[in-house]
Protein backbone atom coordinates (compact mmCIF):
# COMPACT_ATOMS: atom_id res chain seq x y z
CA UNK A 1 -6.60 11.42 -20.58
CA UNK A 2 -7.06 8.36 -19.25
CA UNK A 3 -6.55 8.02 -15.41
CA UNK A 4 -3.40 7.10 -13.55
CA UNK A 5 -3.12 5.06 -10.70
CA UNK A 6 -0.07 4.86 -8.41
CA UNK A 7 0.73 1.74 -6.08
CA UNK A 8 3.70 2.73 -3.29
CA UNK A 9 6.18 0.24 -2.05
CA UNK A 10 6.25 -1.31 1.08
CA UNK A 11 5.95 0.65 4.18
CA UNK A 12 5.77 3.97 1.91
CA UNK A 13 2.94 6.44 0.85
CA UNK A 14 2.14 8.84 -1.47
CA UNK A 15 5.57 11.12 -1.01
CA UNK A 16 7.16 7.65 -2.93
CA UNK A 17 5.75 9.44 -6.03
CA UNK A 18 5.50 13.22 -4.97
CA UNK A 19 7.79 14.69 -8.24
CA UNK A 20 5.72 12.49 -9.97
CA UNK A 21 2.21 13.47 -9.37
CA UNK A 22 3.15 16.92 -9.75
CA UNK A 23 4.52 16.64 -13.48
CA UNK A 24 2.09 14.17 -14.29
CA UNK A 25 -1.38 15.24 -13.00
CA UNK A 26 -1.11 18.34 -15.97
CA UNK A 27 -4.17 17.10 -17.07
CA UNK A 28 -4.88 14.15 -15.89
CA UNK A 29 -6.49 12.43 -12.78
CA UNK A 30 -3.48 10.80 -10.77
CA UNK A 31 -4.41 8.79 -7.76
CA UNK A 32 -1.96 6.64 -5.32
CA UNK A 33 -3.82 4.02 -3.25
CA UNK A 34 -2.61 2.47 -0.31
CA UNK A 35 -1.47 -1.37 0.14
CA UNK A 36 -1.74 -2.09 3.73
CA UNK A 37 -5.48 -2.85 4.33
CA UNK A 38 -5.29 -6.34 3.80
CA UNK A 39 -2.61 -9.38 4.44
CA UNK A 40 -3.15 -11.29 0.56
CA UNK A 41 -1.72 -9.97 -2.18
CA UNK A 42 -4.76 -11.15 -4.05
CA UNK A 43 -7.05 -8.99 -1.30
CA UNK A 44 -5.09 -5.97 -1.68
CA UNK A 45 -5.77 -5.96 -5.74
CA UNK A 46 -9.24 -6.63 -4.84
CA UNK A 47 -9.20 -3.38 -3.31
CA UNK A 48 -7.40 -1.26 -5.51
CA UNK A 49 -9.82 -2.67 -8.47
CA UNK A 50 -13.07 -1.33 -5.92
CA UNK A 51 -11.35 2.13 -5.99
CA UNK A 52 -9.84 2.83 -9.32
CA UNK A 53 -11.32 4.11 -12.34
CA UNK A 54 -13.15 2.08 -14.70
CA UNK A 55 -9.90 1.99 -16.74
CA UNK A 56 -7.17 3.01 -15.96
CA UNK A 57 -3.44 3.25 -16.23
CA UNK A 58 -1.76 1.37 -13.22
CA UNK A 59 2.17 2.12 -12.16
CA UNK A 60 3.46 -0.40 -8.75
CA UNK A 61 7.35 0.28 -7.55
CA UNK A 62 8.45 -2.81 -5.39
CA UNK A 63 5.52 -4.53 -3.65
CA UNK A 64 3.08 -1.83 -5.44
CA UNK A 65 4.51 -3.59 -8.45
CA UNK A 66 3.56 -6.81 -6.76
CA UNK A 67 0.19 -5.94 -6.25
CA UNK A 68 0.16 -4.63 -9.73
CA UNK A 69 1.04 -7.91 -11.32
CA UNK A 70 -2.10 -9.02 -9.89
CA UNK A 71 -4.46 -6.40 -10.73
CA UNK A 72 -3.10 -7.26 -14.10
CA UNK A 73 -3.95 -10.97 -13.28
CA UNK A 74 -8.07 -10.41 -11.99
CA UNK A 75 -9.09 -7.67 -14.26
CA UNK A 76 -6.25 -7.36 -17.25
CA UNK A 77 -9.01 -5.66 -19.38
CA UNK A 78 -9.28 -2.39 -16.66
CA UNK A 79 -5.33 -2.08 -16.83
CA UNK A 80 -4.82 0.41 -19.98
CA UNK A 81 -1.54 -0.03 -19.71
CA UNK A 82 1.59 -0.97 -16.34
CA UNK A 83 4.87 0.39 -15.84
CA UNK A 84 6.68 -2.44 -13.77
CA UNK A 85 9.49 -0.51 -11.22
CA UNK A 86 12.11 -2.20 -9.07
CA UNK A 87 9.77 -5.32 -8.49
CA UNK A 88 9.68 -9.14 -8.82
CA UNK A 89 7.69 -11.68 -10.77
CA UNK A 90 8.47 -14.58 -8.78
CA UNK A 91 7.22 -15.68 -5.60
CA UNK A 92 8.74 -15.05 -2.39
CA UNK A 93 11.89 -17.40 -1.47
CA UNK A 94 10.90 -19.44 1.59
CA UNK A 95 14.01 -17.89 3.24
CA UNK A 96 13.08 -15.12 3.17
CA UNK A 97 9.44 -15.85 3.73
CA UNK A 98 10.94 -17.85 6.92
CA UNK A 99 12.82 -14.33 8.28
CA UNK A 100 9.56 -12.43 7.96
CA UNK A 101 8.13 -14.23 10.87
CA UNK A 102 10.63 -12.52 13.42
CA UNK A 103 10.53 -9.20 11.96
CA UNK A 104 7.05 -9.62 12.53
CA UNK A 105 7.63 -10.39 15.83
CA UNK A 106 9.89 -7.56 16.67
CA UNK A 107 7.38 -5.03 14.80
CA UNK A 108 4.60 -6.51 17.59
CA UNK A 109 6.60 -5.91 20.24
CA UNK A 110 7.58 -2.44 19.40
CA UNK A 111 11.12 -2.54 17.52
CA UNK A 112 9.40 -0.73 14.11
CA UNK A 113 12.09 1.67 13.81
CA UNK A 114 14.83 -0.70 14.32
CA UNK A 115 13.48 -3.30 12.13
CA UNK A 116 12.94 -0.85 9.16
CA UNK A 117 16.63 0.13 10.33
CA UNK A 118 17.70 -3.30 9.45
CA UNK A 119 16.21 -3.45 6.66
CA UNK A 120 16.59 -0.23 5.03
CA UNK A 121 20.69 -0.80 3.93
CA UNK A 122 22.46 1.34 2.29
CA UNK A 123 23.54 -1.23 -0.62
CA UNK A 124 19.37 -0.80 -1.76
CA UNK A 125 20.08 2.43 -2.89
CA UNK A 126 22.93 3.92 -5.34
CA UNK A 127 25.93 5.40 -3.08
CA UNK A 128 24.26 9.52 -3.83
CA UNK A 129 24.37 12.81 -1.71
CA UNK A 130 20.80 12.44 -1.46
CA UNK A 131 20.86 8.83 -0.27
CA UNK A 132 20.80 10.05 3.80
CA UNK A 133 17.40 12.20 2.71
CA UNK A 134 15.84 9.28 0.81
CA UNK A 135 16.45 6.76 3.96
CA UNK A 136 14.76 9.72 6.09
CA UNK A 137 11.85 9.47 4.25
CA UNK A 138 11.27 6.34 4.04
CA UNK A 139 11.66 5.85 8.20
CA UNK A 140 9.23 8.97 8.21
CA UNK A 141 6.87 7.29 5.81
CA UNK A 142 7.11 3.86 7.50
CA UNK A 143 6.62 5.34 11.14
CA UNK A 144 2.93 7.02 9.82
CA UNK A 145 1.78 4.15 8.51
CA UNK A 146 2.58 1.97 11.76
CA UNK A 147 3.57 -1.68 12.62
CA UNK A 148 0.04 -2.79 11.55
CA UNK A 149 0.87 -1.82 8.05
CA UNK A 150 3.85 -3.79 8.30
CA UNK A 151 2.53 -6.90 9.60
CA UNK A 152 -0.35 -6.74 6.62
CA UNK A 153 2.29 -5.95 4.20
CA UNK A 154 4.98 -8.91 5.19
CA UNK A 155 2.20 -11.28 5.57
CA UNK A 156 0.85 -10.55 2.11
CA UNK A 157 4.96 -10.30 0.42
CA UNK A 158 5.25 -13.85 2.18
CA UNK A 159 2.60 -15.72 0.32
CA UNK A 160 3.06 -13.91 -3.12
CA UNK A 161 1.77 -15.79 -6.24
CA UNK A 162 4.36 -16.34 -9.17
CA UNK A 163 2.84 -14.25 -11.66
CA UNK A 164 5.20 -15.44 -15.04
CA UNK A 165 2.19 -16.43 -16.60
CA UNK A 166 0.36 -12.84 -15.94
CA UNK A 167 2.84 -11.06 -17.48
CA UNK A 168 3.10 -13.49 -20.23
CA UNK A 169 -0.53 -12.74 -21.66
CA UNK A 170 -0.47 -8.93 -20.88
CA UNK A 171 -0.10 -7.40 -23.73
CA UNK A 172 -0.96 -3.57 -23.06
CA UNK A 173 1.88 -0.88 -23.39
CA UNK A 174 4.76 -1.31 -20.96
CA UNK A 175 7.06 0.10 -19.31
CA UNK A 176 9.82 -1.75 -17.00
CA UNK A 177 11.98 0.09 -15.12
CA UNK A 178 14.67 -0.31 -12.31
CA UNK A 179 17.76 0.99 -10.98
CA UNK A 180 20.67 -0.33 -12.24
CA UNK A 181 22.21 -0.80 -8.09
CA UNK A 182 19.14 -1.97 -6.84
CA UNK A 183 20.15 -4.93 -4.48
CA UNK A 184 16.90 -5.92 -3.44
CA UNK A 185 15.19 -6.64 -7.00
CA UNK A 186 18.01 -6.39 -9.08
CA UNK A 187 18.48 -6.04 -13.11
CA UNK A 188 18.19 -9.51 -14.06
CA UNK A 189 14.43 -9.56 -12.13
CA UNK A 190 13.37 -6.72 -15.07
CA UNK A 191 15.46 -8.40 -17.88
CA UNK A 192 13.51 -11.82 -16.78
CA UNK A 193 10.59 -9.23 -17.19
CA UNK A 194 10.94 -8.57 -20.26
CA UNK A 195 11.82 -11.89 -21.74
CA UNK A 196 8.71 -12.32 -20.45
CA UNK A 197 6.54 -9.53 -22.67
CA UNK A 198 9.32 -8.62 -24.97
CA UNK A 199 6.91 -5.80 -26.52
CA UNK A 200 7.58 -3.61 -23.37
CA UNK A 201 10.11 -1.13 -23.32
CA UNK A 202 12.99 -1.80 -20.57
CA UNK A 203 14.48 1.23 -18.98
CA UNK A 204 17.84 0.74 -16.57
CA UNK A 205 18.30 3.79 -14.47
CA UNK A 206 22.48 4.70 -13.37
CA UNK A 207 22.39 6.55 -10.20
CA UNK A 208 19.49 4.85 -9.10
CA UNK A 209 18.87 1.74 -6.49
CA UNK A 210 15.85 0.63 -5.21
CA UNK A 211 13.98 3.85 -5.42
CA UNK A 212 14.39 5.44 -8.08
CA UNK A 213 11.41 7.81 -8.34
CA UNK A 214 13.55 9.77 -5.55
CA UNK A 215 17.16 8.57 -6.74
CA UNK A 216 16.71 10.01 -10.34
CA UNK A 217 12.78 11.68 -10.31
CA UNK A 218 13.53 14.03 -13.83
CA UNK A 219 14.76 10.59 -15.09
CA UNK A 220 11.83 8.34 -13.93
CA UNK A 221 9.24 11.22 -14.80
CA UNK A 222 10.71 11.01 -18.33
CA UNK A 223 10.50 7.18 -18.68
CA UNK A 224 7.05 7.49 -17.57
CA UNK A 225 5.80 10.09 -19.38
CA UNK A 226 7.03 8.93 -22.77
CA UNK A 227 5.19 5.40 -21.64
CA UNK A 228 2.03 7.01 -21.14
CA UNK A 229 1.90 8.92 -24.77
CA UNK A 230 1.63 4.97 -25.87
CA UNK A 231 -1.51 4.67 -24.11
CA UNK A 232 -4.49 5.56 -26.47
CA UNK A 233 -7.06 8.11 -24.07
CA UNK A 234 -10.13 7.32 -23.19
């Protein structure tokens, strides 16, 4: 089968995906690689092009979506096929580029946890009995990888290329997928999505916000699995 390669969001690892990996490596070589090595978005697809597969299939949730996009954009004949999660096309707003510098800042001078506090709101994920678990994780996740990480991370999120015209001439199976109370990339990001490469499949998530591979996992394993039988093997 061919190979699957997993890109987390910001400031997460590996556990972003863990009911994942286990119901989709039956078979098949999954592999997440990490996003915080360098502070360009084009850099960090550099990277994950020097350590995937030949070919491969590529998923990206949030910025791992991000730095999918432009995978997609250096080396579109690698990508078998992308499934798109809770993400954005566009380049960054210069507001919010602007508030990055501060956070920054903060992060530097030892305020991690109350910066990833901040920005960690409740309104980015759905209102579930779970949700208190989920924003655990995530602070556990973003205290291991460390401020570094961050400051790599909101550097490379600040200076994001648009990436319309990427998806526009991708034309390998796709699936694009978000949460249908995700705050921080909401629906009409995906719907511009798939205006965008209208042979894709579009899958809204209820119970789901910005994470939905922990929000709804049997859900998001589903989507994902019935998105990889398009992909031919080999």
């Amino acid at each position: 089968m061919t190979p699957l390669v997993l890109l987390p969001g910001m400031m997460c690892d590996a556990r972003l995906f863990a009911l994942q990996i286990n119901a989709l490596s039956k078979g098949r070589a999954v592999t997440t690689l990490s996003i915080h090595a360098h502070d360009t978005v084009k850099a960090l697809a550099a990277d994950v092009l020097t350590n995937a597969p030949d070919r491969f299939a590529l998923v990206g949730l949030s910025m791992g979506g991000i730095v999918a996009m432009e995978v997609i954009r250096q080396a579109p004949g690698r990508v078998a096929g992308v499934a798109l999660m809770d993400t954005n096309p566009k380049a960054e707003h210069p507001k919010i580029a602007g508030d990055r510098t501060p956070q920054i800042a903060r992060v530097k001078a030892g305020k991690l946890v109350s910066v990833m506090r901040d920005e960690m709101k409740p309104n980015y994920l759905a209102d579930t009995p779970q949700r208190g678990d989920i924003l655990d994780l995530c602070m556990d996740m973003a205290l291991g990888l460390g401020a570094h990480a961050f400051e790599k991370q909101s550097r490379a999120l600040a200076t994001r290329p648009d990436q319309q015209e990427t998806l526009k001439g991708y034309k390998g199976p796709t699936l694009i997928l978000c949460g249908e109370d995700d705050a921080l990339c909401p629906v009409h990001r995906h719907t511009l999505m798939y205006d965008l490469m209208p042979h894709a499949t579009l899958t809204i998530l209820k119970g789901a916000g910005h994470l939905p591979t922990l929000e709804q996992p049997e859900a998001t394993t589903a989507a994902l699995q019935a998105w990889l039988k398009e992909i031919p093997n080999g």
